[in-house]
Each structure stands twice: as structure tokens, then as C-alpha cells.
PDB file of N, CA and C in Angstrom:
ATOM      1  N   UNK A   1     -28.193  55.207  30.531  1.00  0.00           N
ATOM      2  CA  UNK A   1     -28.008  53.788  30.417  1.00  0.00           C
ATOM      3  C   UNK A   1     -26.554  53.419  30.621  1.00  0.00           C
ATOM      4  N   UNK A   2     -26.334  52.338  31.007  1.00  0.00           N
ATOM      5  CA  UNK A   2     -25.019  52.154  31.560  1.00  0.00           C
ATOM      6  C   UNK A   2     -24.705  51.168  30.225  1.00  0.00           C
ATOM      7  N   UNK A   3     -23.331  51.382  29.793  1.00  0.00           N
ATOM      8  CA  UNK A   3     -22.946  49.943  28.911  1.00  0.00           C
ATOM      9  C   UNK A   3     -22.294  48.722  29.954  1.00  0.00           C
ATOM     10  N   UNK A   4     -22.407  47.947  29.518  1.00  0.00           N
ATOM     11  CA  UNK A   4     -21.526  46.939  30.298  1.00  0.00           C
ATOM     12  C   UNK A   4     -20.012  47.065  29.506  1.00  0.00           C
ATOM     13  N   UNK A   5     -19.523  46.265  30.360  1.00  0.00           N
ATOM     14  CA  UNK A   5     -18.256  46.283  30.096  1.00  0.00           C
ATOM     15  C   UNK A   5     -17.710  45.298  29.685  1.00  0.00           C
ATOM     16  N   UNK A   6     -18.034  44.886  28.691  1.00  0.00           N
ATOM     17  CA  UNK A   6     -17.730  42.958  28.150  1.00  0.00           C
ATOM     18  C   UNK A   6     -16.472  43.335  26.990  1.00  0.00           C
ATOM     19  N   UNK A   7     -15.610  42.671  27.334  1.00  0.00           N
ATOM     20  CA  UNK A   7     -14.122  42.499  26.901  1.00  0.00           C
ATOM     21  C   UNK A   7     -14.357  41.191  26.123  1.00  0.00           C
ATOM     22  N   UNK A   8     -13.500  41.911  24.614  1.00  0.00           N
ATOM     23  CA  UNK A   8     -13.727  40.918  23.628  1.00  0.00           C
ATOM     24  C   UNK A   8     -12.909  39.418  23.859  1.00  0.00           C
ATOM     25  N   UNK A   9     -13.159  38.722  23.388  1.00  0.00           N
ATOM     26  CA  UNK A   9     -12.034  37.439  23.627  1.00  0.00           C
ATOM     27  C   UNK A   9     -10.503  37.651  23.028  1.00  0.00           C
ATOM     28  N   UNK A  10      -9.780  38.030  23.611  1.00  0.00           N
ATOM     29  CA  UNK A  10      -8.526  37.421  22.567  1.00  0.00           C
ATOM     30  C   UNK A  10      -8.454  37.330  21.225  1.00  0.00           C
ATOM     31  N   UNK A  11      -7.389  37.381  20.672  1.00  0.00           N
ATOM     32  CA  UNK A  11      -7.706  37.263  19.034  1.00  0.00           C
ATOM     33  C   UNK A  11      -6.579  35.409  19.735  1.00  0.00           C
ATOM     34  N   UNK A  12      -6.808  34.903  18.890  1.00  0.00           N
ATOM     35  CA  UNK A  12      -5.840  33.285  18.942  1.00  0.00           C
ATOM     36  C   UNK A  12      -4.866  33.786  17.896  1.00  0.00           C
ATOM     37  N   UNK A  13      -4.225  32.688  18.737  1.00  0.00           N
ATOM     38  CA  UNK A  13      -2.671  32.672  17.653  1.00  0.00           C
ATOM     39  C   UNK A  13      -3.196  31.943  16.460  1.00  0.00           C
ATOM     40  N   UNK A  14      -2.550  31.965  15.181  1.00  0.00           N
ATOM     41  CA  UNK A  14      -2.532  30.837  13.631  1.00  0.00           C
ATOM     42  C   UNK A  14      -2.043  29.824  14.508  1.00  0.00           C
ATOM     43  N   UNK A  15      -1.525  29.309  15.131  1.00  0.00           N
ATOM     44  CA  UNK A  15      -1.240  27.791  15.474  1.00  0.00           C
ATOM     45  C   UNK A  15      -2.195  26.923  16.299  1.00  0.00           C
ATOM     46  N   UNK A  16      -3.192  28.045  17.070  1.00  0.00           N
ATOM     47  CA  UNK A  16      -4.001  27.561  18.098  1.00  0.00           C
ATOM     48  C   UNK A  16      -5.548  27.400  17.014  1.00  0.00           C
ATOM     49  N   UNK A  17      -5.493  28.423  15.741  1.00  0.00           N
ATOM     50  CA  UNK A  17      -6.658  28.597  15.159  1.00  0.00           C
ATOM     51  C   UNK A  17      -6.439  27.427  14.099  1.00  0.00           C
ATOM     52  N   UNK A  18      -5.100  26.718  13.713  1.00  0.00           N
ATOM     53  CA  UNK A  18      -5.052  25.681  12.881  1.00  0.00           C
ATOM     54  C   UNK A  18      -5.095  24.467  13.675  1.00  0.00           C
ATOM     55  N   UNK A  19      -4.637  24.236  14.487  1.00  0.00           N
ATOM     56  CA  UNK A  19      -5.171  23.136  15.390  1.00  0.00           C
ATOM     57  C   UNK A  19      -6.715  22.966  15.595  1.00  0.00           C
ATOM     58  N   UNK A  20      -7.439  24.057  16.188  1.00  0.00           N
ATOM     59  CA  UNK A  20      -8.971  23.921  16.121  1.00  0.00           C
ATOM     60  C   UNK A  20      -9.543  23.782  14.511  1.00  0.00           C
ATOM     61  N   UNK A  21      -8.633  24.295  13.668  1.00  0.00           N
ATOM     62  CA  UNK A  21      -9.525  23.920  12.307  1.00  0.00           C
ATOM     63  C   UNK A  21      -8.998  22.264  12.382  1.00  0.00           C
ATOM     64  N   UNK A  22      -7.909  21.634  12.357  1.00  0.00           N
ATOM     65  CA  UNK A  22      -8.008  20.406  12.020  1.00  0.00           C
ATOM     66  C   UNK A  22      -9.177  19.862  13.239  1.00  0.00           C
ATOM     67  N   UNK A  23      -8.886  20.058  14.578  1.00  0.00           N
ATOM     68  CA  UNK A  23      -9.866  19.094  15.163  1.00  0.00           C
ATOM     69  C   UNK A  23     -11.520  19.144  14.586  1.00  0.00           C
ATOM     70  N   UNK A  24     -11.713  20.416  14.105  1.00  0.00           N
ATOM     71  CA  UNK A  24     -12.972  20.162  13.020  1.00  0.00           C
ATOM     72  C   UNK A  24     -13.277  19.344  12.167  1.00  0.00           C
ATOM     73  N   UNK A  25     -11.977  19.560  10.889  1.00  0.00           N
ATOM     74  CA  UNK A  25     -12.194  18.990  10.307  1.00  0.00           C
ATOM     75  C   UNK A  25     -12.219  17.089  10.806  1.00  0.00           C
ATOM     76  N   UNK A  26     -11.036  16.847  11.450  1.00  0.00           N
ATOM     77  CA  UNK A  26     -11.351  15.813  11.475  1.00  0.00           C
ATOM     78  C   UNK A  26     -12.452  14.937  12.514  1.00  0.00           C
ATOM     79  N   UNK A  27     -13.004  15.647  13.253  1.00  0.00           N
ATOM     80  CA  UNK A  27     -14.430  15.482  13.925  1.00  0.00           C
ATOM     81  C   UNK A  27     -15.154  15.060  12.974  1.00  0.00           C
ATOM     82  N   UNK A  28     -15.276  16.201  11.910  1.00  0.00           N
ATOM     83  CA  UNK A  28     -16.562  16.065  10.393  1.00  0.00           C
ATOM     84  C   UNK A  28     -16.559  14.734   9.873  1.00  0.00           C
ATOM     85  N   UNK A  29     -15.059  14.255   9.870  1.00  0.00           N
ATOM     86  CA  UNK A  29     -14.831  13.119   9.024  1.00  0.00           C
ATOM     87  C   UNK A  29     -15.204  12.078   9.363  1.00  0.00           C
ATOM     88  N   UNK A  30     -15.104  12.052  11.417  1.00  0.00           N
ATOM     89  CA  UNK A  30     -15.923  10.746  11.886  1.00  0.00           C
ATOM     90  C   UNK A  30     -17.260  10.557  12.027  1.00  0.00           C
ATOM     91  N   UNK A  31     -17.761  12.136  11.518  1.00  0.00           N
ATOM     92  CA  UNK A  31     -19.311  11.677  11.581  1.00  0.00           C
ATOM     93  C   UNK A  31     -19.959  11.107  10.323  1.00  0.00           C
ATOM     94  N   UNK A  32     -18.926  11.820   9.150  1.00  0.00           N
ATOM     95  CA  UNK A  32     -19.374  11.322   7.751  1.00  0.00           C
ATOM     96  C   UNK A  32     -18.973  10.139   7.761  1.00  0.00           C
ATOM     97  N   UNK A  33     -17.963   9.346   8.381  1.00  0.00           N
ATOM     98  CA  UNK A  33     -17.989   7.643   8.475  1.00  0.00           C
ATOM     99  C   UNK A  33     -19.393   7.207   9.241  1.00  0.00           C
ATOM    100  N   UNK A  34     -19.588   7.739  10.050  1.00  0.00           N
ATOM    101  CA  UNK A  34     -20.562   6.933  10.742  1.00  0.00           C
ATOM    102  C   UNK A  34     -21.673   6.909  10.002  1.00  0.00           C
ATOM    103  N   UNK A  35     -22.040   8.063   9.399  1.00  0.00           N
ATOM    104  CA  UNK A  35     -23.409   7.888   8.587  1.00  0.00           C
ATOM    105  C   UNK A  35     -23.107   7.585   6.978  1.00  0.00           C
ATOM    106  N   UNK A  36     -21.791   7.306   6.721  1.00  0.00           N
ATOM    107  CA  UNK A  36     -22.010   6.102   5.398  1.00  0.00           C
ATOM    108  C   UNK A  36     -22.078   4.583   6.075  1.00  0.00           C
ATOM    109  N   UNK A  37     -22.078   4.263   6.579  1.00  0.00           N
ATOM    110  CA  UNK A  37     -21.567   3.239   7.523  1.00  0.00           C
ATOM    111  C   UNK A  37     -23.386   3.054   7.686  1.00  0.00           C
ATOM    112  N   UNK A  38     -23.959   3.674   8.019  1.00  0.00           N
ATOM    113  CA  UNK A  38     -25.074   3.356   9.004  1.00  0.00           C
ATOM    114  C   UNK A  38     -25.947   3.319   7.643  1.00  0.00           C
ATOM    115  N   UNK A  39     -25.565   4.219   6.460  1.00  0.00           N
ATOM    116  CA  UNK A  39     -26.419   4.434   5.330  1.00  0.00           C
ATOM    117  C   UNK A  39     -26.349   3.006   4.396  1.00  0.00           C
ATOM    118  N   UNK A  40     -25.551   2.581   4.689  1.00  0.00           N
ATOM    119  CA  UNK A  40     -25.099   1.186   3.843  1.00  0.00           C
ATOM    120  C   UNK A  40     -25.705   0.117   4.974  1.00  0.00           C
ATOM    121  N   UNK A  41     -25.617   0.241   6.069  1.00  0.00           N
ATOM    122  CA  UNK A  41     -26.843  -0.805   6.635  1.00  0.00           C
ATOM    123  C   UNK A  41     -28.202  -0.450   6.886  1.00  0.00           C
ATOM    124  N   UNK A  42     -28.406   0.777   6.077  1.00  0.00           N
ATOM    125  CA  UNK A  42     -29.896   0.873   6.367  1.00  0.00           C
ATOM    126  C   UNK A  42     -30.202   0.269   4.618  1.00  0.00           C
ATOM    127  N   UNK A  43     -29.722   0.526   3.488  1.00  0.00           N
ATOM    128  CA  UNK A  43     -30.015   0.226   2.630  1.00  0.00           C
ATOM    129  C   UNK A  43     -30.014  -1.278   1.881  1.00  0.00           C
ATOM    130  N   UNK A  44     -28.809  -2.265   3.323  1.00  0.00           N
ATOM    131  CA  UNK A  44     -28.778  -3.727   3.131  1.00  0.00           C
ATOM    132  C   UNK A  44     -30.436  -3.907   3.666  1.00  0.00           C
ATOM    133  N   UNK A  45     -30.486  -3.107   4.499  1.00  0.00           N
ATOM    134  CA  UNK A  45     -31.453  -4.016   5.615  1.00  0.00           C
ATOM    135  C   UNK A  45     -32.379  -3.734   4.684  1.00  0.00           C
ATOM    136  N   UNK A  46     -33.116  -2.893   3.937  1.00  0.00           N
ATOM    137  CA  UNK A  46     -34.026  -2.386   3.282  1.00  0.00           C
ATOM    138  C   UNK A  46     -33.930  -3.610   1.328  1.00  0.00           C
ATOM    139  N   UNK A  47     -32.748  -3.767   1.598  1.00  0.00           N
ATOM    140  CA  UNK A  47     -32.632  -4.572   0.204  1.00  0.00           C
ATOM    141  C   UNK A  47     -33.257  -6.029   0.431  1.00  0.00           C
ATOM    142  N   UNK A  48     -32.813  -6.486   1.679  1.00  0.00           N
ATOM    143  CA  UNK A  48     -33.047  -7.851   2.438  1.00  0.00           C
ATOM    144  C   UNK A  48     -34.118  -8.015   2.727  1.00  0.00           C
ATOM    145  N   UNK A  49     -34.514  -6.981   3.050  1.00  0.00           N
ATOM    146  CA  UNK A  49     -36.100  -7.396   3.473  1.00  0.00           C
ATOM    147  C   UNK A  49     -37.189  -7.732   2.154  1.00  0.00           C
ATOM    148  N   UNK A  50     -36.466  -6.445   1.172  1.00  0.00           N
ATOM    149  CA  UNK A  50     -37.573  -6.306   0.364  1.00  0.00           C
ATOM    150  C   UNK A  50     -37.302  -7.545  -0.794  1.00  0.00           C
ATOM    151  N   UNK A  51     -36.037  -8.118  -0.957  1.00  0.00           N
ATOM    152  CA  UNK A  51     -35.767  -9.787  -1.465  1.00  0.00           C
ATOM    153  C   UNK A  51     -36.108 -10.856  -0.681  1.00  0.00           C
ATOM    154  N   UNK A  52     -36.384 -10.663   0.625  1.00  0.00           N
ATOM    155  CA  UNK A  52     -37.172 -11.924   1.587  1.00  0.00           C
ATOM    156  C   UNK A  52     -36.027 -12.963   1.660  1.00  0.00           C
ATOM    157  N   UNK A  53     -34.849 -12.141   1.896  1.00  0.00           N
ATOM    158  CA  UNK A  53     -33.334 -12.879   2.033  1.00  0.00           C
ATOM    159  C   UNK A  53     -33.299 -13.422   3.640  1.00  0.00           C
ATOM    160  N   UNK A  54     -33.378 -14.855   4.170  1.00  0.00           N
ATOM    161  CA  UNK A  54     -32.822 -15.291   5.403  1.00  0.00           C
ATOM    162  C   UNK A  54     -31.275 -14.878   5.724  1.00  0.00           C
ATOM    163  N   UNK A  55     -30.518 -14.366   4.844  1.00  0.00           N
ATOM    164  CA  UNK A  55     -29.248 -13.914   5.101  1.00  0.00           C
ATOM    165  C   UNK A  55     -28.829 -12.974   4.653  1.00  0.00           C
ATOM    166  N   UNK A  56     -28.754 -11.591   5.867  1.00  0.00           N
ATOM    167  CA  UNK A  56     -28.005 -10.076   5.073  1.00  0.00           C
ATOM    168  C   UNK A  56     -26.849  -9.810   4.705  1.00  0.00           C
ATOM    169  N   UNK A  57     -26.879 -10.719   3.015  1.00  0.00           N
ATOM    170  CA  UNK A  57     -25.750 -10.048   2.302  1.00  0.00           C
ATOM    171  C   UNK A  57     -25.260  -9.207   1.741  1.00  0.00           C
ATOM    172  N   UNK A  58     -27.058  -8.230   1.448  1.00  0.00           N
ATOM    173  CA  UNK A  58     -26.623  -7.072   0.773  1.00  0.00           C
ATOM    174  C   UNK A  58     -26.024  -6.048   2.124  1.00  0.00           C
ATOM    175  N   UNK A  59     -26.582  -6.453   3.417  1.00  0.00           N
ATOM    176  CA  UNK A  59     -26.343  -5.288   4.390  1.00  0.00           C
ATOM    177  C   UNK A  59     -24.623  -5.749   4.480  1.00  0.00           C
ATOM    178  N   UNK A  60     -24.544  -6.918   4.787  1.00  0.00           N
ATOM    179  CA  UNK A  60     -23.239  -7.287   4.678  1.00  0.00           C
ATOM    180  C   UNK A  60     -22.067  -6.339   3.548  1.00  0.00           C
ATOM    181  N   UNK A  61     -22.574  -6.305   2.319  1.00  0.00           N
ATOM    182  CA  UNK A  61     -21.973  -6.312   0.948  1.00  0.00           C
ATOM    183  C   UNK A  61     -21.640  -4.715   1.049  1.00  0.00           C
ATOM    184  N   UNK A  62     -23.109  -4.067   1.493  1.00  0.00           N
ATOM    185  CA  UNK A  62     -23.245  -2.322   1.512  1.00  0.00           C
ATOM    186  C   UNK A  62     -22.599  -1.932   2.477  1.00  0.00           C
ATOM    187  N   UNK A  63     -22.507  -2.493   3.813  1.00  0.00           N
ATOM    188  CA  UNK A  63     -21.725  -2.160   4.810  1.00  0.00           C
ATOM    189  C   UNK A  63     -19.913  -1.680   4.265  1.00  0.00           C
ATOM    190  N   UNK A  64     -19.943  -3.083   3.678  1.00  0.00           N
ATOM    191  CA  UNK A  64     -18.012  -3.093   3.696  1.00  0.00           C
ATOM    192  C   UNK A  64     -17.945  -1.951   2.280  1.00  0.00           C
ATOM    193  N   UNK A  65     -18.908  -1.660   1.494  1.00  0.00           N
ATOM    194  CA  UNK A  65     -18.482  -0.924   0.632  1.00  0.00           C
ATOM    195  C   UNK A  65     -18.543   0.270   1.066  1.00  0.00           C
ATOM    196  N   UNK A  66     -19.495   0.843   1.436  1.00  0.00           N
ATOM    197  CA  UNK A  66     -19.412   2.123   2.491  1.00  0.00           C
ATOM    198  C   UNK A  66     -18.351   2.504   3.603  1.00  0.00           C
ATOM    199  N   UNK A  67     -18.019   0.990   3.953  1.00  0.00           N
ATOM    200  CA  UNK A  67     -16.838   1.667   4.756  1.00  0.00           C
ATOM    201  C   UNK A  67     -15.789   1.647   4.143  1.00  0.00           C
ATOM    202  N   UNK A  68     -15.809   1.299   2.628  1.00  0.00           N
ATOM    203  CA  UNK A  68     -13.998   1.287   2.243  1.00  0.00           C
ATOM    204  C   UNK A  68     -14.041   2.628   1.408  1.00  0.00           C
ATOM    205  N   UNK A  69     -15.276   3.290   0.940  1.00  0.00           N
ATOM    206  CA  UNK A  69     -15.330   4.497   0.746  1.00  0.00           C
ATOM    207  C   UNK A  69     -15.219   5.536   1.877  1.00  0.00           C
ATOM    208  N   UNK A  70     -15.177   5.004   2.855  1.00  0.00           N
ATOM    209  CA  UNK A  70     -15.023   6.606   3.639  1.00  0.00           C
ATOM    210  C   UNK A  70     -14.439   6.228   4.103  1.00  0.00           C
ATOM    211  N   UNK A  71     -13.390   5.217   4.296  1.00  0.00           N
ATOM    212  CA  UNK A  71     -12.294   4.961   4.289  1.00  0.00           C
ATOM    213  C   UNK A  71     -11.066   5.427   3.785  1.00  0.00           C
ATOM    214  N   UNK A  72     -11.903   5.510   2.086  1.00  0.00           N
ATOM    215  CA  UNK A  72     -10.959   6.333   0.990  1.00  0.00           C
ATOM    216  C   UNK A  72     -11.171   7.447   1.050  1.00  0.00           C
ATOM    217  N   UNK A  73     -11.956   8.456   1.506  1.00  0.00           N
ATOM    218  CA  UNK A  73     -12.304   9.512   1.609  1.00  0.00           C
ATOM    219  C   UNK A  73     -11.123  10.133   3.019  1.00  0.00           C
ATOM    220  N   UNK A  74     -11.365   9.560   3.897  1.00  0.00           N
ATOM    221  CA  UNK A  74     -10.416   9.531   4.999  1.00  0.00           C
ATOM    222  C   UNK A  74      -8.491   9.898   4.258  1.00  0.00           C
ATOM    223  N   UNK A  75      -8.437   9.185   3.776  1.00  0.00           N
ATOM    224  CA  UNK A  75      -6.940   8.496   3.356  1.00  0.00           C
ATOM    225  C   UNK A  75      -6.531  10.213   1.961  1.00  0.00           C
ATOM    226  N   UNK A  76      -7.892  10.168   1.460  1.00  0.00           N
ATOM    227  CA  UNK A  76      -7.517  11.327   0.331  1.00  0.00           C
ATOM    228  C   UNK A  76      -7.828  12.739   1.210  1.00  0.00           C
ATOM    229  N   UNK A  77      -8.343  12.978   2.203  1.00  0.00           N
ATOM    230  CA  UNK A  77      -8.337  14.420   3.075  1.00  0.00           C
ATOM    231  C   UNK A  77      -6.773  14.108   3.975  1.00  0.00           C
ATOM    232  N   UNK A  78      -5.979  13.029   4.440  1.00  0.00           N
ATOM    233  CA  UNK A  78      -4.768  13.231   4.844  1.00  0.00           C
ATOM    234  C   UNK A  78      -4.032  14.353   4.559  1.00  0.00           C
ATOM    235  N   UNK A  79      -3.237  15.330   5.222  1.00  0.00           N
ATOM    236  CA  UNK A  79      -2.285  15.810   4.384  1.00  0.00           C
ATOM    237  C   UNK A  79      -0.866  14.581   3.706  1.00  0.00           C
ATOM    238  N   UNK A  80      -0.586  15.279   2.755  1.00  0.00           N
ATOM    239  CA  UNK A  80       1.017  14.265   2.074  1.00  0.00           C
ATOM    240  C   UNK A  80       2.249  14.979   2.824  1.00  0.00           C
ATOM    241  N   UNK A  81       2.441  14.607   3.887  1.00  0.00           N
ATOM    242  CA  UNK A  81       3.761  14.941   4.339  1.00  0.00           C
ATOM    243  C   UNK A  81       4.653  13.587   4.274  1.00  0.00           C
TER     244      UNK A  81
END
């Protein structure tokens, strides 16, 4: 049997492997905005309907609170430099 000959990748430098960890992390962070964001208008829309409200204030109300939490969530994963 023949082996192939597959050559491992490179090891990365710490500067190239901390750069790809932040672009992770902060990838993660825009998806966890998007789905508090989307979770706070699924739960207006679900409040509104089920009060028989002509005007979505709770989606309104849940929206901006969801986004000022992962907002704050955002602001407290910063580093403090």
C-alpha cells in the first residue's frame, strides 16, 4: 500500500492564531445580537397579538431592550485598553 504524502499545515504564529481567535469571537457576538434582536421581536409580536394590540409596543418596547442588552454585552466583552 502506498501512503500518500499529505504535509501537515504549518503550525501559525500566536499573532496570526490571536487575530483568528478575535475574528471569532467577535463574529459570535454579531450573531448573538442578531438573535436577541430577532428574539425580542418575536416575543413583541407574540405579546401583540395575543393582547389584540393595533399598535406593536411590546415588539417596539422588547426590541430596544434586547438591543441595549447586547449592546451591553458587546461593550463588557471589549478589551480595557
Amino acid at each position: 500500500m502506498d501512503k500518500q504524502n499529505r504535509s501537515k499545515p504549518k503550525n501559525q504564529s500566536p499573532r496570526t492564531q490571536r487575530q483568528f481567535n478575535e475574528y471569532i469571537k467577535y463574529s459570535g457576538l454579531a450573531f448573538q445580537m442578531a438573535a436577541l434582536i430577532l428574539l425580542g421581536y418575536w416575543l413583541g409580536g407574540k405579546l401583540d397579538k395575543w393582547l389584540d394590540l393595533s399598535i406593536p409596543i411590546f415588539t417596539i418596547i422588547l426590541i430596544l431592550v434586547f438591543l441595549s442588552l447586547s449592546f451591553y454585552s458587546l461593550i463588557k466583552s471589549l478589551p480595557k485598553d
